[in-house]
Each structure stands twice: as structure tokens, then as C-alpha cells.
C-alpha atoms as a PDB file:
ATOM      1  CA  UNK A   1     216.515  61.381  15.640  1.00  0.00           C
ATOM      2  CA  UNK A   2     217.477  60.459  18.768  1.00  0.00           C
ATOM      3  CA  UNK A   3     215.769  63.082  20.494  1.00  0.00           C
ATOM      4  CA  UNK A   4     212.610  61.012  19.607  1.00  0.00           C
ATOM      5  CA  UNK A   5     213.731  57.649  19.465  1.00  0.00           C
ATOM      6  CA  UNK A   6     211.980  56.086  22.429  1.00  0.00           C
ATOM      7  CA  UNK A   7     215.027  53.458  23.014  1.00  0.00           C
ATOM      8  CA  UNK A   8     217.450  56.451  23.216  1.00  0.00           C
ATOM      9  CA  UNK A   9     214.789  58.164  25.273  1.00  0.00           C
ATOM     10  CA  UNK A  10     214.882  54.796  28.210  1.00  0.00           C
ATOM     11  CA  UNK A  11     218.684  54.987  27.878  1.00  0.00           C
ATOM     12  CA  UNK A  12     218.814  58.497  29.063  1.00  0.00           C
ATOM     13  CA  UNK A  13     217.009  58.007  31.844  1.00  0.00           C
ATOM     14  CA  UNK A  14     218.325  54.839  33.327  1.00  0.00           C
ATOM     15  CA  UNK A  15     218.464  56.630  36.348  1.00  0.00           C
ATOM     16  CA  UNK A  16     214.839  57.404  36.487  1.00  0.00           C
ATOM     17  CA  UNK A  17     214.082  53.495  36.744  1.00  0.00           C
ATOM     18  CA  UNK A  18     213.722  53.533  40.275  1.00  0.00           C
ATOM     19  CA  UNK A  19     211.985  56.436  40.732  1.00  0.00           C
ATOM     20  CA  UNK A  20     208.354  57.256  40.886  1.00  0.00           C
ATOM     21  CA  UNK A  21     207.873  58.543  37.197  1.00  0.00           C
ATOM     22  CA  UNK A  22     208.178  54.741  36.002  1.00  0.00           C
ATOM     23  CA  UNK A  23     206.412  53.062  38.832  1.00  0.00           C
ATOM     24  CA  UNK A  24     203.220  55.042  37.720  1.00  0.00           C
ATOM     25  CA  UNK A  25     203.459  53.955  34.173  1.00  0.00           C
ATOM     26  CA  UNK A  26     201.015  51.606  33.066  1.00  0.00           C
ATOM     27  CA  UNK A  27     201.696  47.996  31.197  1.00  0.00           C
ATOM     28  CA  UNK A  28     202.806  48.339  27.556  1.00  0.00           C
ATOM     29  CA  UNK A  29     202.179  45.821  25.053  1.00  0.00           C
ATOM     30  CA  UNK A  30     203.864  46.405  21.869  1.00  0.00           C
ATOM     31  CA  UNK A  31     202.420  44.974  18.284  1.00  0.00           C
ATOM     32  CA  UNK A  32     204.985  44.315  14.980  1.00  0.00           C
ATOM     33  CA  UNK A  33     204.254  42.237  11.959  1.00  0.00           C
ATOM     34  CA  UNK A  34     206.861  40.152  10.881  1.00  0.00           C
ATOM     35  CA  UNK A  35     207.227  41.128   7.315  1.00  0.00           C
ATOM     36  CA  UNK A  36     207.233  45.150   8.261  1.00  0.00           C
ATOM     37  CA  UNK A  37     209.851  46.980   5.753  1.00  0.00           C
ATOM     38  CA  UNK A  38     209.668  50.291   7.778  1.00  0.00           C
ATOM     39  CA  UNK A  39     210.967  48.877  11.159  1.00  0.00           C
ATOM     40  CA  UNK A  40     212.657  45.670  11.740  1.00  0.00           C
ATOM     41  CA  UNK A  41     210.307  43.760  14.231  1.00  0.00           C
ATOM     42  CA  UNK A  42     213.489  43.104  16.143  1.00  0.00           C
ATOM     43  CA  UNK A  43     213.264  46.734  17.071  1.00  0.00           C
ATOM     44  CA  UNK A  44     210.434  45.772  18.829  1.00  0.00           C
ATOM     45  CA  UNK A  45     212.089  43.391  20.622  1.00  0.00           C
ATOM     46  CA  UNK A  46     215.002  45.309  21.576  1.00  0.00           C
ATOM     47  CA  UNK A  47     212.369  47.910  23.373  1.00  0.00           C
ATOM     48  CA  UNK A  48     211.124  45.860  25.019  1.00  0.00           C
ATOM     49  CA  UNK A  49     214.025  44.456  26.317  1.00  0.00           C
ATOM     50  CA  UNK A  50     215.313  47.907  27.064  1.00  0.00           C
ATOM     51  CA  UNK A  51     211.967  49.037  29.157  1.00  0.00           C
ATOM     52  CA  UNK A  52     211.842  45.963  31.030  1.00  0.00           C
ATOM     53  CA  UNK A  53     215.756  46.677  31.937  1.00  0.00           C
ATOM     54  CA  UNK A  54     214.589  49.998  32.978  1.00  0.00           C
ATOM     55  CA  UNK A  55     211.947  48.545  35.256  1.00  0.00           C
ATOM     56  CA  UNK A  56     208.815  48.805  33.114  1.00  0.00           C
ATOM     57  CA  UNK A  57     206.149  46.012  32.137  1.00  0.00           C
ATOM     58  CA  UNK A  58     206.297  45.348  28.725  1.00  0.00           C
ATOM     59  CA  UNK A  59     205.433  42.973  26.192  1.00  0.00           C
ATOM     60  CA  UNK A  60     205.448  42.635  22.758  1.00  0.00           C
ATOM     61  CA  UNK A  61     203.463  40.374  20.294  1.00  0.00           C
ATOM     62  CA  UNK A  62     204.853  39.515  16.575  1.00  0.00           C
ATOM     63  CA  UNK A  63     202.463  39.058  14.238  1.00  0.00           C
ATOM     64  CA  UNK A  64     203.486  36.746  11.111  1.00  0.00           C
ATOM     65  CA  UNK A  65     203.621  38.136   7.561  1.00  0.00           C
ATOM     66  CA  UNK A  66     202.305  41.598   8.829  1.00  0.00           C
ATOM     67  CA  UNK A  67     203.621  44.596   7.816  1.00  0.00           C
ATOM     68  CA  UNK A  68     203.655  48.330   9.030  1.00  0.00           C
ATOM     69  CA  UNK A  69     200.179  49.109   7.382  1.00  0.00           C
ATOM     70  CA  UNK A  70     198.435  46.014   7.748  1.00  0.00           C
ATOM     71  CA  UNK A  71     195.437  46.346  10.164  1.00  0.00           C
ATOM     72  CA  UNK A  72     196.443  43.982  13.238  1.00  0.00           C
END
């Protein structure tokens, strides 16, 4: 799993965060309900956390009593 686990995946390459291949990324915003079984929405948060650590723009947005198949 960690092979595809995009938290291990910014880990890895903390030493990429100055480099090029980030600085050409574009902004992420990242959407979680609230009430989502599947993935804690404080996942989401520590992404984000983690990409902005890593130098990228990211943002997330919770939405309350959503879960992972709700439409958003």
C-alpha cells in the first residue's frame, strides 16, 4: 500500500520539494465529507499538511455529514 499511498509518496520525495517537478504542479484542493467511513477526513487533513510541508499549494474543504459516495 504504500507504494500508492500519496502521503508515503510526498514523504519519499522530500527532497524533490525544491526542485522543479513541484514548482510546476498546479493548486490542489482536496474535498472530504465529514461522516466518510472509508477514509477518516483527517486524512485529508494530514495531506494536506504534508504537501504544503513539501512546498505545494493545497487546500482542503470538509464537507459536514458527507460521506465517501455522497455527490459533493
Amino acid at each position: 500500500m504504500r507504494k500508492y499511498s500519496p502521503s508515503c509518496l510526498i514523504e519519499d520525495r522530500q527532497e524533490l520539494k525544491d526542485s522543479q517537478v513541484f514548482k510546476d504542479l498546479p493548486r490542489f484542493l482536496l474535498l472530504h465529507g465529514t461522516e466518510d467511513r472509508c477514509v477518516p477526513y483527517q486524512k485529508t487533513h494530514d495531506l494536506v499538511y504534508k504537501m504544503r510541508s513539501a512546498g505545494l499549494d493545497a487546500h482542503h474543504k470538509l464537507y459536514e455529514g458527507k460521506t465517501h459516495t455522497d455527490s459533493i
